[in-house]
Structures are given as C-alpha cells and as structure tokens.
Protein backbone atom coordinates (compact mmCIF):
# COMPACT_ATOMS: atom_id res chain seq x y z
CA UNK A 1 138.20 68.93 -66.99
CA UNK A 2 136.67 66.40 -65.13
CA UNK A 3 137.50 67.34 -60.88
CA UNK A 4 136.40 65.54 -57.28
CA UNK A 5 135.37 67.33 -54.25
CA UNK A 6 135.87 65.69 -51.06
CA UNK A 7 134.79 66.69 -47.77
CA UNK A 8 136.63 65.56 -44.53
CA UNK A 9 133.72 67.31 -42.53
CA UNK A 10 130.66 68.57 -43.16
CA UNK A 11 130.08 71.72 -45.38
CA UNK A 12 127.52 74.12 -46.36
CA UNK A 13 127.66 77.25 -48.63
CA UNK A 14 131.58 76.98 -48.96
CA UNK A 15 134.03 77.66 -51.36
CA UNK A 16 136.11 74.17 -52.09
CA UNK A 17 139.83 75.32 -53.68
CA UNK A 18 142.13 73.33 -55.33
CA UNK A 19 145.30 73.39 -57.90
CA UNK A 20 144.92 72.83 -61.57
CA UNK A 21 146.94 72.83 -64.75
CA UNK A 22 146.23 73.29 -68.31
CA UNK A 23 143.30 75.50 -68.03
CA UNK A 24 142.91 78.88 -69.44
CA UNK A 25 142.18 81.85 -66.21
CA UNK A 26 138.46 83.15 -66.13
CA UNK A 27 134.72 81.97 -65.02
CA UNK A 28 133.42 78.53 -65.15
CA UNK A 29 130.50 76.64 -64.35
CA UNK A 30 131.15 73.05 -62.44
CA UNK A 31 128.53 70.60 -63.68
CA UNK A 32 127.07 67.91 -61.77
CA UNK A 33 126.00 64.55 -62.78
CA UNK A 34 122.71 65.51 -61.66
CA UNK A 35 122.71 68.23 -63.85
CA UNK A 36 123.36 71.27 -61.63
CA UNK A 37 125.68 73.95 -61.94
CA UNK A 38 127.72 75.54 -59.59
CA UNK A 39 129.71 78.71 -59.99
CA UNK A 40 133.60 78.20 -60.80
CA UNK A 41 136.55 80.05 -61.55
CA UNK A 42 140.54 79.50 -62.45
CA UNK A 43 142.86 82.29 -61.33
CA UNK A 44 146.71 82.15 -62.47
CA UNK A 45 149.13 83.01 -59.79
CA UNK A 46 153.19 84.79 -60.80
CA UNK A 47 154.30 81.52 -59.43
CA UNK A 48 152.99 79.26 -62.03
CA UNK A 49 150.57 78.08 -60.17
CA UNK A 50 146.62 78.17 -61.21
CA UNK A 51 143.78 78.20 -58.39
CA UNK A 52 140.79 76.71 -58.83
CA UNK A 53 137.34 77.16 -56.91
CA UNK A 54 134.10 75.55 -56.84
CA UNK A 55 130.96 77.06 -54.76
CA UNK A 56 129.54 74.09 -53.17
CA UNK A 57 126.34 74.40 -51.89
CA UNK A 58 126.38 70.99 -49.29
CA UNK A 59 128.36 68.33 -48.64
CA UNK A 60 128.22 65.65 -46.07
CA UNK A 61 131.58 64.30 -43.75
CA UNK A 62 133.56 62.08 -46.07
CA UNK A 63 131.03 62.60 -49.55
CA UNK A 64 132.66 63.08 -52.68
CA UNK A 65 130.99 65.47 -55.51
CA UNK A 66 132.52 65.20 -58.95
CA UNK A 67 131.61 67.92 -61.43
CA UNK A 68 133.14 69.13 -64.85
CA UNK A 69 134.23 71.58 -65.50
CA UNK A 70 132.77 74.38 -68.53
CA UNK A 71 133.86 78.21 -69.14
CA UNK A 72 131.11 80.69 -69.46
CA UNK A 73 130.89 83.67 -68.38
CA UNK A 74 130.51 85.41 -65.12
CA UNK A 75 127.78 86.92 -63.93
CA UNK A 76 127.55 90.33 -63.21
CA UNK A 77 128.19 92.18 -59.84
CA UNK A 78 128.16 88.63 -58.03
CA UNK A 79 131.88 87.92 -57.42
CA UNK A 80 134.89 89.62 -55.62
CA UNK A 81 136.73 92.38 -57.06
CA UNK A 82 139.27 94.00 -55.96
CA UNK A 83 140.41 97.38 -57.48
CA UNK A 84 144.26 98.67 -56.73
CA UNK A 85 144.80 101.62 -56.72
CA UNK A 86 148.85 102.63 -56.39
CA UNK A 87 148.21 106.25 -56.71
CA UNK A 88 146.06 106.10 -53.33
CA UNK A 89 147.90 102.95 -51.90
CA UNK A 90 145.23 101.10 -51.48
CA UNK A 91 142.51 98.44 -52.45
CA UNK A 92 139.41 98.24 -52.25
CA UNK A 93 137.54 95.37 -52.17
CA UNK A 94 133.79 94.81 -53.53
CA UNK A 95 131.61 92.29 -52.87
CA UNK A 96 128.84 91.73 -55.53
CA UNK A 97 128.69 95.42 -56.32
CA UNK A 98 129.50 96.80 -52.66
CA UNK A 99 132.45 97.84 -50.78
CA UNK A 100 133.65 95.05 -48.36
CA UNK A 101 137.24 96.53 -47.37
CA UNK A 102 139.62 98.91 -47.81
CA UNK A 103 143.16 97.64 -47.68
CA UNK A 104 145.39 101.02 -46.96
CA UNK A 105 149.27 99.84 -47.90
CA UNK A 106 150.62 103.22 -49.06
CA UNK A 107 154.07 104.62 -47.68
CA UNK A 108 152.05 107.45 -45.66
CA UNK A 109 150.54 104.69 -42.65
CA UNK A 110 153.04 103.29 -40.25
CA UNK A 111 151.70 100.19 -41.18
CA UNK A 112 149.15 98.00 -43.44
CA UNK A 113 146.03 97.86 -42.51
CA UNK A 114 141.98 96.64 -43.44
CA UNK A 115 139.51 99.63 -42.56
CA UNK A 116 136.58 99.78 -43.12
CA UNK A 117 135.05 96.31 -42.69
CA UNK A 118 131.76 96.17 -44.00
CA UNK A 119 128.65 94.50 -43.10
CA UNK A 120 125.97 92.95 -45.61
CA UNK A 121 123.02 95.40 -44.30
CA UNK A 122 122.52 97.68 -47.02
CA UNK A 123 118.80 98.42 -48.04
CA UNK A 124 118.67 101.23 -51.14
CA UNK A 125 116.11 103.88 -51.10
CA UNK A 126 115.50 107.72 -50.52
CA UNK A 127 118.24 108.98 -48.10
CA UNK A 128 115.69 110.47 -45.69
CA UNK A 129 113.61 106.96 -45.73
CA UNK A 130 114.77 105.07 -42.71
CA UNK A 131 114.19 101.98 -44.35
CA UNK A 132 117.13 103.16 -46.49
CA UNK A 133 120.15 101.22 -45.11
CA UNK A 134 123.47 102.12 -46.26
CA UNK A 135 126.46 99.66 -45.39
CA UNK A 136 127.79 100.26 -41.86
CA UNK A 137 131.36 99.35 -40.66
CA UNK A 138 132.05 96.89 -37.55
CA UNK A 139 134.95 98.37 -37.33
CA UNK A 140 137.06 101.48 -36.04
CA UNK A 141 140.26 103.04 -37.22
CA UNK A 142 142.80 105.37 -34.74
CA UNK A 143 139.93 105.87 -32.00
CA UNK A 144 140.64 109.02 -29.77
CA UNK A 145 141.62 106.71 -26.92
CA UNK A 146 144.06 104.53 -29.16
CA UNK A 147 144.90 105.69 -32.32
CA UNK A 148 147.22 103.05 -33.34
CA UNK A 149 144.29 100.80 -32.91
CA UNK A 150 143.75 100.15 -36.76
CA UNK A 151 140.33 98.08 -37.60
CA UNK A 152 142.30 94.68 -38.16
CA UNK A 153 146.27 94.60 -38.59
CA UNK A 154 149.39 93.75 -37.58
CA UNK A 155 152.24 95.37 -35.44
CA UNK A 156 154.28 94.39 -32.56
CA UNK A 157 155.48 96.98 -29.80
CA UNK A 158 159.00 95.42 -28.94
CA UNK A 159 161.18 93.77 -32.18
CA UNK A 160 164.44 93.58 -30.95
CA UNK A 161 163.83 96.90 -28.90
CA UNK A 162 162.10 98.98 -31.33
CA UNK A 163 158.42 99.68 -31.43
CA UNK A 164 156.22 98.81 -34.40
CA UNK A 165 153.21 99.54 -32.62
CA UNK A 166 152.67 103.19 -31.15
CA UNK A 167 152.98 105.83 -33.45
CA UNK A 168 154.36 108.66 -32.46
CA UNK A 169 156.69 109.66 -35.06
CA UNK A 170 159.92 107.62 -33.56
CA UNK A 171 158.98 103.90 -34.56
CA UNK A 172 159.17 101.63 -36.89
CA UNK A 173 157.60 101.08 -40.08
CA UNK A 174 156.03 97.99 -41.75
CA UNK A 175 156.52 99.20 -45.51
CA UNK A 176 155.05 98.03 -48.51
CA UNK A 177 156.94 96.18 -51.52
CA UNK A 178 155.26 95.09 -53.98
CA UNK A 179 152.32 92.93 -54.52
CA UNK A 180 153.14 89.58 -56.34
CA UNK A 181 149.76 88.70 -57.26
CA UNK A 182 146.72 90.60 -56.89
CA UNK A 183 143.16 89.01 -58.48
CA UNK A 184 139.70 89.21 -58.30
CA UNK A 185 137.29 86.55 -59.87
CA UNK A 186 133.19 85.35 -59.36
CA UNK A 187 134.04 82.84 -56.63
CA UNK A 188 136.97 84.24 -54.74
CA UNK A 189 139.51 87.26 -55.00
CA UNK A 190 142.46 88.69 -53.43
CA UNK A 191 146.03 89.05 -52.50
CA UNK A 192 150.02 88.34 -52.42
CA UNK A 193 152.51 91.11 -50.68
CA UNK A 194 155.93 91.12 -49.99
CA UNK A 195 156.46 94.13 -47.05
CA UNK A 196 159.71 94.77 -44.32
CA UNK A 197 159.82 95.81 -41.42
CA UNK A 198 161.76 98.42 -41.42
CA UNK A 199 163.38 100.43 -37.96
CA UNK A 200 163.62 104.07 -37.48
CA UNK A 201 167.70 103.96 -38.83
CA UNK A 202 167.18 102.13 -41.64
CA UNK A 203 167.35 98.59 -41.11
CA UNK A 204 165.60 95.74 -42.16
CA UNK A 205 164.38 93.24 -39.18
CA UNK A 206 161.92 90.65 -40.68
CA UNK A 207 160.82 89.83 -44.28
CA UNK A 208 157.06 89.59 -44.02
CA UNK A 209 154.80 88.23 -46.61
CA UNK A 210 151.01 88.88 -46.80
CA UNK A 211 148.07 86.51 -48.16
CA UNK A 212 144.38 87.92 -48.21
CA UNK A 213 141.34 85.78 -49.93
CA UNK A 214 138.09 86.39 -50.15
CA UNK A 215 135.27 83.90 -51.04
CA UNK A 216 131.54 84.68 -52.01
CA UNK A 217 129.10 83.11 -49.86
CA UNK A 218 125.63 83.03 -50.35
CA UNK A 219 123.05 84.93 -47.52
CA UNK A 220 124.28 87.38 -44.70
CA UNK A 221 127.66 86.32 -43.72
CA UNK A 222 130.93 87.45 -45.45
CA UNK A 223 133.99 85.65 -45.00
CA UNK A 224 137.73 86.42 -45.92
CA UNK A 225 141.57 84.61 -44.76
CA UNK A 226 144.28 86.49 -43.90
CA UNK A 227 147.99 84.90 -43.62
CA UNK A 228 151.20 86.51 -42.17
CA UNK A 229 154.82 84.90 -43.04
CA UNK A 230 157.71 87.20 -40.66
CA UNK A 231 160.93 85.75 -41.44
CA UNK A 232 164.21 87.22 -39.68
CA UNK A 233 167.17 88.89 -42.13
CA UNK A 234 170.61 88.72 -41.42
CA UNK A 235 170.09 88.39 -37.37
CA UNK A 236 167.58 86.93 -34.61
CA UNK A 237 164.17 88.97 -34.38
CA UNK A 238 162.88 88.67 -31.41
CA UNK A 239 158.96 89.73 -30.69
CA UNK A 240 159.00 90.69 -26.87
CA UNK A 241 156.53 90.27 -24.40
CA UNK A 242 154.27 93.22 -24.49
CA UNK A 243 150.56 94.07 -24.56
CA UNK A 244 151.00 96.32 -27.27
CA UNK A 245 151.09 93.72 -30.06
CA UNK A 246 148.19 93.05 -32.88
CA UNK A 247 149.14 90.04 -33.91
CA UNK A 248 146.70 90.24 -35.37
CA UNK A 249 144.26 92.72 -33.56
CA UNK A 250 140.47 94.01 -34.58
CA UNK A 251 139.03 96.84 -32.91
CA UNK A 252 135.40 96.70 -33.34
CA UNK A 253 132.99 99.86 -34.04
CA UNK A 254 132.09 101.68 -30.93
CA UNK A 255 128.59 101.07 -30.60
CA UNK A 256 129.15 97.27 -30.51
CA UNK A 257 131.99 97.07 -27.88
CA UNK A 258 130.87 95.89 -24.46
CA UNK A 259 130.82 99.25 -22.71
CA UNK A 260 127.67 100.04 -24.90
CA UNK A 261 125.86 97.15 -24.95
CA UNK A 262 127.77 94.48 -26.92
CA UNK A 263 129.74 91.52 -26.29
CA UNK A 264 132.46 89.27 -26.72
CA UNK A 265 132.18 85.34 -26.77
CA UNK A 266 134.75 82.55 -27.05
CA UNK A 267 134.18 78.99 -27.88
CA UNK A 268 133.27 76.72 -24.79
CA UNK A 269 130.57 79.43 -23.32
CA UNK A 270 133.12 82.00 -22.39
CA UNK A 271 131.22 85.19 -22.51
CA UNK A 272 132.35 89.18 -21.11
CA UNK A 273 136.05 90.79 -21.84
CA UNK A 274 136.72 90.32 -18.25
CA UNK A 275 136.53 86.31 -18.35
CA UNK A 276 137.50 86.05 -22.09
CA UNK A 277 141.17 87.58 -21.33
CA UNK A 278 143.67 85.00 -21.27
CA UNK A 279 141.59 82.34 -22.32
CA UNK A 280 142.80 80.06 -24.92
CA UNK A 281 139.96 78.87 -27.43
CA UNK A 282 139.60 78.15 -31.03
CA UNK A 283 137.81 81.38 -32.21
CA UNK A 284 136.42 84.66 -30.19
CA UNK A 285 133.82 86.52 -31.53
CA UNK A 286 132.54 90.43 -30.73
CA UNK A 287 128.84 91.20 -31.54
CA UNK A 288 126.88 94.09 -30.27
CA UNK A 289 123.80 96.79 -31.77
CA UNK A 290 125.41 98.34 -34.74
CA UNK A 291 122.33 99.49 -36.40
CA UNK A 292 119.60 101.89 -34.66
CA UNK A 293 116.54 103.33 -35.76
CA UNK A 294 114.05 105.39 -34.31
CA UNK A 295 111.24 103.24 -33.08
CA UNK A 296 112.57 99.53 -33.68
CA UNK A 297 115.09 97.11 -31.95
CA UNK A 298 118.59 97.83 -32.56
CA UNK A 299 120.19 95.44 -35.03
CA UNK A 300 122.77 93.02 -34.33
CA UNK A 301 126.07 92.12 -36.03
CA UNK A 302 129.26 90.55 -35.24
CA UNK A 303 132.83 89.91 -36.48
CA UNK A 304 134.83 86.57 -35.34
CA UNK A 305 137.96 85.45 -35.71
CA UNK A 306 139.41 81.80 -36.21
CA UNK A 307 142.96 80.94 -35.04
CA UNK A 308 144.02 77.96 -37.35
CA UNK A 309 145.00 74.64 -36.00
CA UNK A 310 148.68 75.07 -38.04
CA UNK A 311 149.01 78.24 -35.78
CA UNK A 312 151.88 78.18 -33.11
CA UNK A 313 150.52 77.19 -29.64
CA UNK A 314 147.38 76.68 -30.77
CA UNK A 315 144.76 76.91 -29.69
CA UNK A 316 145.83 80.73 -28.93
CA UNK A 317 145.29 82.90 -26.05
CA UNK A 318 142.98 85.62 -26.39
CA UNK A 319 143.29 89.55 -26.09
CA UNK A 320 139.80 90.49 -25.28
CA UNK A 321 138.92 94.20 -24.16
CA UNK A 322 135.39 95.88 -22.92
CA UNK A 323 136.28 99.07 -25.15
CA UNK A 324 136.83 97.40 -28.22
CA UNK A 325 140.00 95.18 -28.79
CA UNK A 326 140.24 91.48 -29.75
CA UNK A 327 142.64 89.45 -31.24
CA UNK A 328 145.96 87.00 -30.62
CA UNK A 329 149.03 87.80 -28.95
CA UNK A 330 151.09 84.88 -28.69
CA UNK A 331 154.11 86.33 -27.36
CA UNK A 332 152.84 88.42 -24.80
CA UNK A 333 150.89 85.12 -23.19
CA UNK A 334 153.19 82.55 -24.24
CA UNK A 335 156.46 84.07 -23.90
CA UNK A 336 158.99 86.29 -26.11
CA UNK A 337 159.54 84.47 -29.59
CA UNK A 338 163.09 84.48 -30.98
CA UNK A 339 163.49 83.98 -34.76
CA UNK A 340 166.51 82.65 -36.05
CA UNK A 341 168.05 84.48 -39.27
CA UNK A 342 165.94 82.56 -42.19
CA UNK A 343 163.60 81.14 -39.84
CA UNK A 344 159.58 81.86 -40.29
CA UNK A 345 156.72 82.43 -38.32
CA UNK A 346 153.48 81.64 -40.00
CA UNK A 347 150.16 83.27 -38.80
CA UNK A 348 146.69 81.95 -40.44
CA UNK A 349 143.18 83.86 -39.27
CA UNK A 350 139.71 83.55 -40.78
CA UNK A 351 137.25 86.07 -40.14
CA UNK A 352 133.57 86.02 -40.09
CA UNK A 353 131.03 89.05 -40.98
CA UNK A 354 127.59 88.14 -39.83
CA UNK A 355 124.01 88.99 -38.53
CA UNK A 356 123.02 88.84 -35.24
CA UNK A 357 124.74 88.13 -31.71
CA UNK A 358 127.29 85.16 -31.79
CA UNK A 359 126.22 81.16 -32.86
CA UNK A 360 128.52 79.16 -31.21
CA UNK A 361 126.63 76.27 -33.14
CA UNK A 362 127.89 78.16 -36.54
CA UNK A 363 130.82 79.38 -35.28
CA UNK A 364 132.09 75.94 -34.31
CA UNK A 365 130.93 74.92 -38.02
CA UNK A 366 132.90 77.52 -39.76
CA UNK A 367 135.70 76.61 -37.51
CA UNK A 368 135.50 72.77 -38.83
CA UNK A 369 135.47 73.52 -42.02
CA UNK A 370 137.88 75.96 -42.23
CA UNK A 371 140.61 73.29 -40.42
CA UNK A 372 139.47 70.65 -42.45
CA UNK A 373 138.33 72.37 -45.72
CA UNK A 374 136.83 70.21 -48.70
CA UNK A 375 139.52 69.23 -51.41
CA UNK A 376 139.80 69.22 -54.90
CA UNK A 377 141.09 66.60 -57.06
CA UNK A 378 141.65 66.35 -60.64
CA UNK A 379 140.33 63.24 -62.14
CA UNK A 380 141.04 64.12 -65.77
C-alpha cells in the first residue's frame, strides 16, 4: 500500500497516524523512494476501524513524504506494550523493555488513575555501583499532605453536589467498565475505556469515555495523549466551581516540586507557582533535581502538559502549586459547566517526559506539532 505523509508544520522524531483499510494488523516497514525504511505498524480497533503509524524521522512545513508500505517483523523490545492485567486492575505499560506507567482501573481506587510515570534514566549495573541507575518516577501518588492527589487523573469535587474528589469514604466513585480496545504495537500502543461516574446512592451522573496512546520516540523524551469524553445521563451534570478538581491534575515527585528546588514554567516566560496560577497558556511544564548522587550535580527532569487547541476555552487556565500540583481546571477559573442530558465535554492533553529543566524552544515545537500533526493519506 502505497501512503502520503504531509506535514502542516514542521516535524522531527514524530509518529504520523492515519486510517487505513484492507490491511492485515501487525509490524511494517514504510519504504521511501530513497530507499529508507521507517518503522510502521497497523492496529485494528472493535469499531472497524484500522490505525496506521509511520515513525518519521523529519519533515519540513507543508513537505509531503510518500512511502510503501511492507510487513516484516518487529523488532524486539523497541515498541509499546501494554500488559492488562484484570486480576490486579491494572496495566502496565512498557516502553522498549521498561516500565513507563501503571494504569490502576480496578474497583478498589475511588478513581482511575496513571502512577508511576517513569523517566528514561535507567543505567544497568551492580546495585551498589552508583553509576547503576534504575528508572525513577516524576511523579507522586496519595502524598501525606493530599492523598487524593493521584500522579495524573481525573476527578471533580462538586458534580451536581457530590464529591468525586476527596476520599474519605462518603464520595463518589469513577468506576471502571470495560475496555473496548486495548493494543500495543512497535510504533504506538494503548487504550479505549468506557467508565461512570457513579454517586454514593447509586446513581449514574456522566458517561465518561477514556483514550490513552502512546508513541515511541527516539532519544530521552517519552511522550503519551490522554482524552476524556463526560457525557450527562438522564439529567444536567453540572461540574461546580471548586479548587478541588483534576481535570486533569499531575502531582509531580517531591524532590522536583518548587519547595525543593524545582520549578514550574508556562509558555510566554511565565516562571514560579506563584505567577503561573491563573495564567492561561498553551502548555505548563514542572522540572526540578530528581536524580542525586553523592559527589555530582543533581540531574534534571521534567513532565509538561499540552492543552489542545479543540479544548474548551482554550488556551486554559492553569492550576500551578509550589508543593507539587499542576494541571487544568476549567470550571473553577472559567465558571461552573452545565451539561445537558446527551451533551459531551471533550478533554485532549499531551504530556511530555524529558531531560533537563524546561525548553520553551521544544516545548513550543511539540506543542505545534501536536495541534497540527502530520497526516496520512492513502494513495493506493
């Protein structure tokens, strides 16, 4: 199958995806007219549908790259896998060969959520060596001072009344369904879930449907989508205006959080919890010293995350905290949001692993392209 990849801005070391029919699901390589080969893959979804994605190295704004397309097969411990595991209720996600996330969904958590998140840092050896480096998570899960605070997830702490945030043993519950689709592949891997909201009486307030896709990258960054869909049931669902939302939320390891040395930045120069509260920009970041050894410089690494153009009231305001919280909160800025029975509210994030304090020259970049991400086209 013969396919065109067109980019609307510039791209480097990015995974293009299209649709395609007619193809059977597995690895592929996507040959070049200049004879190079880039790593593919076809993934069939429940719905019919069958994903295709290309690893393109470089592309300038507005080139076209047209490849074709050849199974093989894929190469060992360098794609995404993810392993489910209904017995535990949860996933876990590798990245060539190493544990990116953990996705906890089972019916004992109040709610979903990602912990641990991961960074790329691992160097094997003897444990006692420190040049040994095992991998290290940015982020924290139920803190003493917050232990709702869950590593990245959702919640809000006023639907129609009821809390979905604290947890206490009196609130409401985001409960798993069932997961439509859930895939894992050499260029990208991940998930579909249906879940509801679910009060302390029994009732169902929203419909909520989960997407979750990671793509393989090549050098120190790691980068991974995650999508939101709350649609009201049989009344209005109305998400009040409260701090106590995570919508969505990270709360970053506490060695990197400001009040030991790290710090948050937004795009346009913003930099410090303090200033970055309330401000509305494209994507925030949180970097800080997660890695110390005896003798050398501490090590750097950060976590961002992108609010998507499609996003309500974009660009967002943020939720930015010395002691570790960052994320959107649209309601709580913008105003209470009031669903309509059937009516949805769509929420699209990217997030960004990576080494070192915050590039706002690469972090505009990965903003770009993920707005305006390079197409696929079938040409025959």
């Amino acid at each position: 199958m013969k396919l065109r990849i067109t980019a609307a801005q510039a791209v480097t070391n990015s995974v293009a995806m299209g649709e395609v029919e007619m193809l059977p699901e597995g690895a592929y390589q996507a040959a070049t007219d200049d004879g190079r080969s880039l790593p593919a893959q076809v993934t069939s979804l429940s719905d019919g549908r069958s994903l295709v994605g290309v690893l393109v190295p470089e592309l300038r704004a507005s080139q076209s790259l047209d490849v074709t397309l050849r199974e093989t097969d894929a190469a060992a411990g360098k794609g995404i896998d993810l392993d489910d595991q209904p017995e535990n209720g949860r996933i876990v996600v590798n990245y060539s060969g190493f544990m990116q996330t953990i996705y906890h969904y089972g019916s004992q958590n109040f709610k979903p959520r990602f912990y641990p998140i991961t960074v790329p840092c691992a160097k094997m050896g003897p444990m006692e060596d420190f040049g040994t480096q095992y991998p290290k998570g940015i982020t924290d899960d139920s803190p003493p001072d917050h232990i709702w605070h869950h590593s990245l997830w959702y919640a809000c702490g006023d639907v129609n009344g009821v809390d979905f945030y604290l947890e206490n043993g009196g609130e409401g519950r985001t409960v798993h369904q069932r997961f439509r689709d859930v895939f894992s592949g050499p260029v990208f891997g991940g998930f579909r879930q249906e879940l509801a909201w679910i009060t302390p009486d029994g009732k169902r307030l929203i419909n909520d449907e989960r997407r979750f896709m990671m793509y393989r990258r090549k050098g120190m960054e790691r980068v991974f989508d995650i999508e939101a869909a709350f649609t009201a049931t049989d009344q209005p669902a109305t998400f009040g205006q409260t701090n106590e939302n995570a919508l969505p939320l990270i709360r970053v390891n506490d060695s990197i959080d400001e009040w030991d040395g790290g710090q948050i930045t937004l795009e346009g120069g913003i930099v410090g919890g303090k200033d970055a509260q309330t401000k509305r920009a494209k994507w925030a970041d949180y970097s800080g010293p997660l890695i110390r050894k005896p003798g050398k410089d501490a090590e750097w690494w950060g976590i961002a995350m992108l609010d998507h153009p499609h996003n309500r009231n974009h660009p967002n305001a943020w939720f930015a905290r010395s002691y570790g919280p960052l994320g959107t909160n649209l309601p709580f800025f913008d105003g209470p949001l009031t669903l309509q029975p059937g009516e949805t509210w769509h929420l699209r994030h990217r997030i960004v692993v990576h080494d070192g304090a915050a590039d706002a020259g690469k972090l505009e970049s990965h903003w770009q392209t993920y707005a305006e991400p390079p197409q696929i086209e079938v040409l025959g």
